[in-house]
PDB file of N, CA and C in Angstrom:
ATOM      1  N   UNK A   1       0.832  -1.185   0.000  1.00  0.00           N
ATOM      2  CA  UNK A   1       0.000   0.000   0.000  1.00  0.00           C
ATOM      3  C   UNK A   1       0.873   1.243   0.000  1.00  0.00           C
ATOM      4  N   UNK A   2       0.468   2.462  -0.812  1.00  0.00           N
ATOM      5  CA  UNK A   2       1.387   3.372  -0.688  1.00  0.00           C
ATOM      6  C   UNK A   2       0.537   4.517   0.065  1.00  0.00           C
ATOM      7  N   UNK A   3       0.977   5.722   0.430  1.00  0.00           N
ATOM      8  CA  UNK A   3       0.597   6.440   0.926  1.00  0.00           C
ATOM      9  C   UNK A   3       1.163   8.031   0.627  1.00  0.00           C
ATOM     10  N   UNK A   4       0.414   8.507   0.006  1.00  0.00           N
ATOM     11  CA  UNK A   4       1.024  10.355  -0.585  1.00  0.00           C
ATOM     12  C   UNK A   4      -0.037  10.882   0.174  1.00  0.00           C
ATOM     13  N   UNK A   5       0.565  12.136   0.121  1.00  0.00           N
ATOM     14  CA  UNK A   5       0.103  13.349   0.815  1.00  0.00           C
ATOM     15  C   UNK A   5       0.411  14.402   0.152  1.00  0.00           C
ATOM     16  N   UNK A   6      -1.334  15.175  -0.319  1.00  0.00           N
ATOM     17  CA  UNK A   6      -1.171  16.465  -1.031  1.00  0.00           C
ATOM     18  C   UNK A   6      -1.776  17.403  -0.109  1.00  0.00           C
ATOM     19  N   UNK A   7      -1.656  18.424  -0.498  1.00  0.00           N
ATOM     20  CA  UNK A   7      -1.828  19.588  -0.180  1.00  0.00           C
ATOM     21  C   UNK A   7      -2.991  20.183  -0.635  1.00  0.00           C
ATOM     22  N   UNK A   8      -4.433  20.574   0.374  1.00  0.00           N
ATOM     23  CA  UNK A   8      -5.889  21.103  -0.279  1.00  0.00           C
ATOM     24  C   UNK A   8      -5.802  22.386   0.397  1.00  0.00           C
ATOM     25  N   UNK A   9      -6.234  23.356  -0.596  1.00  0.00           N
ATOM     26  CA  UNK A   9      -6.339  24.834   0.242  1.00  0.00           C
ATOM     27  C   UNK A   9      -8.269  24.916  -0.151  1.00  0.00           C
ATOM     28  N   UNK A  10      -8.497  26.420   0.871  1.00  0.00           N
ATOM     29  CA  UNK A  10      -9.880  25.689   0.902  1.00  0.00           C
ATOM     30  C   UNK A  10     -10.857  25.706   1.960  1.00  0.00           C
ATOM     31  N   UNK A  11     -10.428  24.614   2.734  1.00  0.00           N
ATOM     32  CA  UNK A  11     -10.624  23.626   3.940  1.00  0.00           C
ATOM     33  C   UNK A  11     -10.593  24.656   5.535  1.00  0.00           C
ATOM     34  N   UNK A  12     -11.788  25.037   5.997  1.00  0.00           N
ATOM     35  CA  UNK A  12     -11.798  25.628   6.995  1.00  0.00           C
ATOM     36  C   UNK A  12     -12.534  25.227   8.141  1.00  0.00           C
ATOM     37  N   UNK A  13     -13.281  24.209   8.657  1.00  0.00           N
ATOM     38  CA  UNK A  13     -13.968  23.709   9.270  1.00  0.00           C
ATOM     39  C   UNK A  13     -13.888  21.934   9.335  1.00  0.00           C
ATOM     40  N   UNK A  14     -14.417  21.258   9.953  1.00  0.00           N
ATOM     41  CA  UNK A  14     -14.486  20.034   9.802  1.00  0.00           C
ATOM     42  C   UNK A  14     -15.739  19.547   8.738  1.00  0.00           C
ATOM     43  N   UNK A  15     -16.817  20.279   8.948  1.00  0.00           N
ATOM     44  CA  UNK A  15     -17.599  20.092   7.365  1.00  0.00           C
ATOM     45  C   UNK A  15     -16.348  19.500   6.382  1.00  0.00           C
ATOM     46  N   UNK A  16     -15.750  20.542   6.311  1.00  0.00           N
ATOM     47  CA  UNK A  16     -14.732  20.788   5.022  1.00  0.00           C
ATOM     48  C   UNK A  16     -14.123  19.503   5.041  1.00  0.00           C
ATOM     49  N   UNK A  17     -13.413  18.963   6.130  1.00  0.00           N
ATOM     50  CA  UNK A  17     -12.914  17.934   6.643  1.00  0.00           C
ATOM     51  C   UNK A  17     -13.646  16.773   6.116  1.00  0.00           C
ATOM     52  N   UNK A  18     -14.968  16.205   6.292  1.00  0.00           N
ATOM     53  CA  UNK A  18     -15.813  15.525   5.994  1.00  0.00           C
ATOM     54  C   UNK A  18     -15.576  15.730   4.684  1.00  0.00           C
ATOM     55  N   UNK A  19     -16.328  16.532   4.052  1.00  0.00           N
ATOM     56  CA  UNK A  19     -16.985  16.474   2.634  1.00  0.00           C
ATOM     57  C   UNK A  19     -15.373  15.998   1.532  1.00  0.00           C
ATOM     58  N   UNK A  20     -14.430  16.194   1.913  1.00  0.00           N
ATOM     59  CA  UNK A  20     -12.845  15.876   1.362  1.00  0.00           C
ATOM     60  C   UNK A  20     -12.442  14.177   2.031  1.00  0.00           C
ATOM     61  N   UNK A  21     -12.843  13.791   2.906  1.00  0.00           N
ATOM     62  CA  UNK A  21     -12.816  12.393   3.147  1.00  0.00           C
ATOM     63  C   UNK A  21     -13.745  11.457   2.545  1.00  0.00           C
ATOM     64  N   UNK A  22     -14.836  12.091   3.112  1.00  0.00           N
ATOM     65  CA  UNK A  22     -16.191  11.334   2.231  1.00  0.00           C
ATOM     66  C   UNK A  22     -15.452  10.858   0.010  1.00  0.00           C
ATOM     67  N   UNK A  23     -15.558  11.940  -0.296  1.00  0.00           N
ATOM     68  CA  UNK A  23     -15.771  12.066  -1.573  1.00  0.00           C
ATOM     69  C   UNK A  23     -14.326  11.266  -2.203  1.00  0.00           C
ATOM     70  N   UNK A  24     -12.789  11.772  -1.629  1.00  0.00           N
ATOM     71  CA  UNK A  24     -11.474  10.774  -1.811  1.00  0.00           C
ATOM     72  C   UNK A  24     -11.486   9.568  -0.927  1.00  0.00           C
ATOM     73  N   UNK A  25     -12.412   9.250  -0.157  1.00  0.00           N
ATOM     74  CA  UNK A  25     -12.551   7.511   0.675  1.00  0.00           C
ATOM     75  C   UNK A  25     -13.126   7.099  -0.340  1.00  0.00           C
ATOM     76  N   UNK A  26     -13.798   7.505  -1.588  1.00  0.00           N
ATOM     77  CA  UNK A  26     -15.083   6.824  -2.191  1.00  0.00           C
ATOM     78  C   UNK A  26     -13.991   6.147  -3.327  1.00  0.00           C
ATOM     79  N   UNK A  27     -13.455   7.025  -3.558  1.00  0.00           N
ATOM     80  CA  UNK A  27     -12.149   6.152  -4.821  1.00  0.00           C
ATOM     81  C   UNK A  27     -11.840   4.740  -5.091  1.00  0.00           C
ATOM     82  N   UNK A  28     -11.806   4.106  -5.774  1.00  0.00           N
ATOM     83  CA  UNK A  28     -11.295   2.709  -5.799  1.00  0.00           C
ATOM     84  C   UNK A  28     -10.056   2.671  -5.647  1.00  0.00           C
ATOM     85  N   UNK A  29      -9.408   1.828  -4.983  1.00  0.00           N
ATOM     86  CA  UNK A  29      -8.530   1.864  -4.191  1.00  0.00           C
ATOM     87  C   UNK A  29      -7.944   2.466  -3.262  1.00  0.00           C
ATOM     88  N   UNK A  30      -8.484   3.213  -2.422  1.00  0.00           N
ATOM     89  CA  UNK A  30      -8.757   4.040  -1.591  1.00  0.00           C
ATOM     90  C   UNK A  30      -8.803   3.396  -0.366  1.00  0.00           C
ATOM     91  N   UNK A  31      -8.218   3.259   0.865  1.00  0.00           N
ATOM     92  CA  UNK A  31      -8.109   2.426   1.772  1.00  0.00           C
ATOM     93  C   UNK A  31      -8.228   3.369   3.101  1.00  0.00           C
ATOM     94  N   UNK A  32      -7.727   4.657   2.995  1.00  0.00           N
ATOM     95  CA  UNK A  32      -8.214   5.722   4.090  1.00  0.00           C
ATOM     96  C   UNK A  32      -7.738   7.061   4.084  1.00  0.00           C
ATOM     97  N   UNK A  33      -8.384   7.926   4.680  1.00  0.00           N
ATOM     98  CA  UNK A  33      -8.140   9.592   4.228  1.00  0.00           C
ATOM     99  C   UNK A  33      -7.713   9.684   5.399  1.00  0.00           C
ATOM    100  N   UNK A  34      -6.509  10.182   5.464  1.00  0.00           N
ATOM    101  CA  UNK A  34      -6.277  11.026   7.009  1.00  0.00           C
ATOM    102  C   UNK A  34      -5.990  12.638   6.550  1.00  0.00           C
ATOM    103  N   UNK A  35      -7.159  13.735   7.008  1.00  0.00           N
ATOM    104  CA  UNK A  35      -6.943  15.061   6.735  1.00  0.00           C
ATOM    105  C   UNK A  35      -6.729  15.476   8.107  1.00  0.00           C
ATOM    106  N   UNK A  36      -5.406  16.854   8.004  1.00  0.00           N
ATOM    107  CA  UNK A  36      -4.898  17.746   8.795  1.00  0.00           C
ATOM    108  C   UNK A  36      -5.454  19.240   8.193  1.00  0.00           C
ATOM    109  N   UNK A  37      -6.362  19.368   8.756  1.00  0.00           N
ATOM    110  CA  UNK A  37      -6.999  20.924   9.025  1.00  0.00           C
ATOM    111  C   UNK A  37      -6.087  22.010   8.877  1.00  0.00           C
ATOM    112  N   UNK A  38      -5.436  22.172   9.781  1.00  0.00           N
ATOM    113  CA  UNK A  38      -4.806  23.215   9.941  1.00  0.00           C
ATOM    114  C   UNK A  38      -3.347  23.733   9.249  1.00  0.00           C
ATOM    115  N   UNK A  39      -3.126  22.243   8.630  1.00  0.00           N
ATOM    116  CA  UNK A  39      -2.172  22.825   7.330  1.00  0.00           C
ATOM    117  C   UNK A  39      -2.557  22.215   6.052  1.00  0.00           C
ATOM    118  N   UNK A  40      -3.679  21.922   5.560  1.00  0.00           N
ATOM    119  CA  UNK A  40      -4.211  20.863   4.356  1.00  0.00           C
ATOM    120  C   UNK A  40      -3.744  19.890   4.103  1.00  0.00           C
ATOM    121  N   UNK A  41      -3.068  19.362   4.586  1.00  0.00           N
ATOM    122  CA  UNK A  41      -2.601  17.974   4.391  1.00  0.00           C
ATOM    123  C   UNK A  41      -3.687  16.740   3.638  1.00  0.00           C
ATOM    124  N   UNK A  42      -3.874  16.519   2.984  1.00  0.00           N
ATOM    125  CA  UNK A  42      -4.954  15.205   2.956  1.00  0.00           C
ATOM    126  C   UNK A  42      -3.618  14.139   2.622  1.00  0.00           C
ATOM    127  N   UNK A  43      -3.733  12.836   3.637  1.00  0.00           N
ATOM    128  CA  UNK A  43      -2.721  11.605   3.306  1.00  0.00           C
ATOM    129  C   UNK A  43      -3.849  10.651   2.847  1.00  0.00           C
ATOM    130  N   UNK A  44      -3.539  10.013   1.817  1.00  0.00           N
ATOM    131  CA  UNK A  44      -4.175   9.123   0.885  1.00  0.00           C
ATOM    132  C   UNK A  44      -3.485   7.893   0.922  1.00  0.00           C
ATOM    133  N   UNK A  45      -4.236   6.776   1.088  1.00  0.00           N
ATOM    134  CA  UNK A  45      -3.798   5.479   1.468  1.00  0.00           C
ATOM    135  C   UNK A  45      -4.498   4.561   0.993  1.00  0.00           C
ATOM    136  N   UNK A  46      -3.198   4.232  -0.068  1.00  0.00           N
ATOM    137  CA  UNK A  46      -4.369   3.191  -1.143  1.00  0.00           C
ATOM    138  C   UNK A  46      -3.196   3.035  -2.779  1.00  0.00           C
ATOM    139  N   UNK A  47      -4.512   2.800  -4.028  1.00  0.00           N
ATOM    140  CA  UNK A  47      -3.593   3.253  -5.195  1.00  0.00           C
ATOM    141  C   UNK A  47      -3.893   4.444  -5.828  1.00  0.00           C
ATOM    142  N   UNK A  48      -4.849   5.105  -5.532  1.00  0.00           N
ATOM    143  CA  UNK A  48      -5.623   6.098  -6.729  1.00  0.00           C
ATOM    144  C   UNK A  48      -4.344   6.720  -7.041  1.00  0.00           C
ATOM    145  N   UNK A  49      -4.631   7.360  -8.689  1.00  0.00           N
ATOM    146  CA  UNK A  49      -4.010   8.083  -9.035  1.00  0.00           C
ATOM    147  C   UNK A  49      -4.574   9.630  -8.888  1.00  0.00           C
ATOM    148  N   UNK A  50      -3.463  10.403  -9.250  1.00  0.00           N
ATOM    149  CA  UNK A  50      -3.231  12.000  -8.966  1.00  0.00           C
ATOM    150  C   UNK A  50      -4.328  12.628  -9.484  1.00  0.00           C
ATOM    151  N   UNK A  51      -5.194  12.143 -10.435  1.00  0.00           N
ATOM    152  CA  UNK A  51      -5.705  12.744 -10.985  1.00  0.00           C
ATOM    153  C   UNK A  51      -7.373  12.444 -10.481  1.00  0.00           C
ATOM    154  N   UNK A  52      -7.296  11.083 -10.171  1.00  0.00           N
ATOM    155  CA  UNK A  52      -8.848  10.957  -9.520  1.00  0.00           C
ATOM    156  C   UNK A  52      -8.676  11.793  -8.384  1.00  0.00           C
ATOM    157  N   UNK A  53      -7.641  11.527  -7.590  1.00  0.00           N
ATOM    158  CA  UNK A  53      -8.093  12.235  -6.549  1.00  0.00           C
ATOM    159  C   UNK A  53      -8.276  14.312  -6.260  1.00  0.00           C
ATOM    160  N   UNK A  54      -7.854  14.304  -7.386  1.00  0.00           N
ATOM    161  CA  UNK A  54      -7.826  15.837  -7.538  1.00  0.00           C
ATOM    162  C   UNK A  54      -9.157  16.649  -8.060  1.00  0.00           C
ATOM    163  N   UNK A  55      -9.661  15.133  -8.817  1.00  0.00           N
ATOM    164  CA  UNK A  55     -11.128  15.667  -9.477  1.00  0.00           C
ATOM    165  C   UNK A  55     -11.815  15.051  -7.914  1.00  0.00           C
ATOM    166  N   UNK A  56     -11.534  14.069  -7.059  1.00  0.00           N
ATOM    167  CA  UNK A  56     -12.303  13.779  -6.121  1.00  0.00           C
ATOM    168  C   UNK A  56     -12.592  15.448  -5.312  1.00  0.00           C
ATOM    169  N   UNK A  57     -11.497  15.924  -5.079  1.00  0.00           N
ATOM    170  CA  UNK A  57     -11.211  16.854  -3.683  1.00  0.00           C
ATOM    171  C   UNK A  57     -11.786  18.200  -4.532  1.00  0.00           C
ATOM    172  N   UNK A  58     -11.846  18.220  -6.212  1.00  0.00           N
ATOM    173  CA  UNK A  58     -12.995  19.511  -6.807  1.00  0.00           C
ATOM    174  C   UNK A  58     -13.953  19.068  -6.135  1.00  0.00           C
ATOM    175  N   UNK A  59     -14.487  18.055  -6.504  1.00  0.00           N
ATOM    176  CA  UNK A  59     -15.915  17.302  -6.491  1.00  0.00           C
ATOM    177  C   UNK A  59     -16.405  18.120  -5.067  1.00  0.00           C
ATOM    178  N   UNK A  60     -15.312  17.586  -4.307  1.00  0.00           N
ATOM    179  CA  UNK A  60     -16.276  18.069  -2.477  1.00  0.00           C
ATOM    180  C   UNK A  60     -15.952  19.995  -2.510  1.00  0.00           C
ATOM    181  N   UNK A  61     -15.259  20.654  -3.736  1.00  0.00           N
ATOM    182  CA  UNK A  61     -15.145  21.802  -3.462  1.00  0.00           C
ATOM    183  C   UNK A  61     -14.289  23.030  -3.323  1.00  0.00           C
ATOM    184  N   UNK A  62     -12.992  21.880  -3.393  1.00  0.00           N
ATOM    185  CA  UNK A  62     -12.046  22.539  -2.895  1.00  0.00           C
ATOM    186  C   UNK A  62     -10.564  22.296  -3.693  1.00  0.00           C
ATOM    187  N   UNK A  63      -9.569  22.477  -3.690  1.00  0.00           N
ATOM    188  CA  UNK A  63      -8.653  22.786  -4.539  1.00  0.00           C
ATOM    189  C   UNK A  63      -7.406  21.911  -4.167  1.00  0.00           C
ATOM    190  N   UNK A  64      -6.902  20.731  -5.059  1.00  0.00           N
ATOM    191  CA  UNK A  64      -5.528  20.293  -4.540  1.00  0.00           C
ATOM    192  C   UNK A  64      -4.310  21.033  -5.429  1.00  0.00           C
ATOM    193  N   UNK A  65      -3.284  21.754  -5.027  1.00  0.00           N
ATOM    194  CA  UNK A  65      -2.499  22.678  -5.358  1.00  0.00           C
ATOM    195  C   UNK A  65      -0.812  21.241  -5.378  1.00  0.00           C
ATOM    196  N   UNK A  66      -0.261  21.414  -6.058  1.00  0.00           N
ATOM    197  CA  UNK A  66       1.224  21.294  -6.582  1.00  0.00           C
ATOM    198  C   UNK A  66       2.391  21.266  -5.662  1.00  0.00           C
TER     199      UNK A  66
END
């Protein structure tokens, strides 16, 4: 299993928190979201690629940055 960690700006509440776990947990291959609030962190644990999960984290709203 691998595990990356990008960077979502955005994200100000735990709503925010939710709706960015919910929507990148839903991924196939997707095994678990651990988000850090207070510096955007989302760690992704699983196989998805860069790109589902970037349209995942639009999807809930919010922006994965580079």
């Amino acid at each position: 299993m691998s595990e990356t960690t990008y960077h979502v700006t955005g994200m100000t509440c735990q709503h925010c928190v939710a709706s960015v776990t919910e929507e990148v947990g839903a991924l196939d291959g997707v095994t678990e979201v651990k988000v850090d609030l207070p510096t955007g962190a989302v760690t992704v644990v699983g196989s998805a690629e860069e790109t589902a999960v970037r349209a995942a984290v639009e999807e809930a709203g919010y922006e994965l940055v580079s």
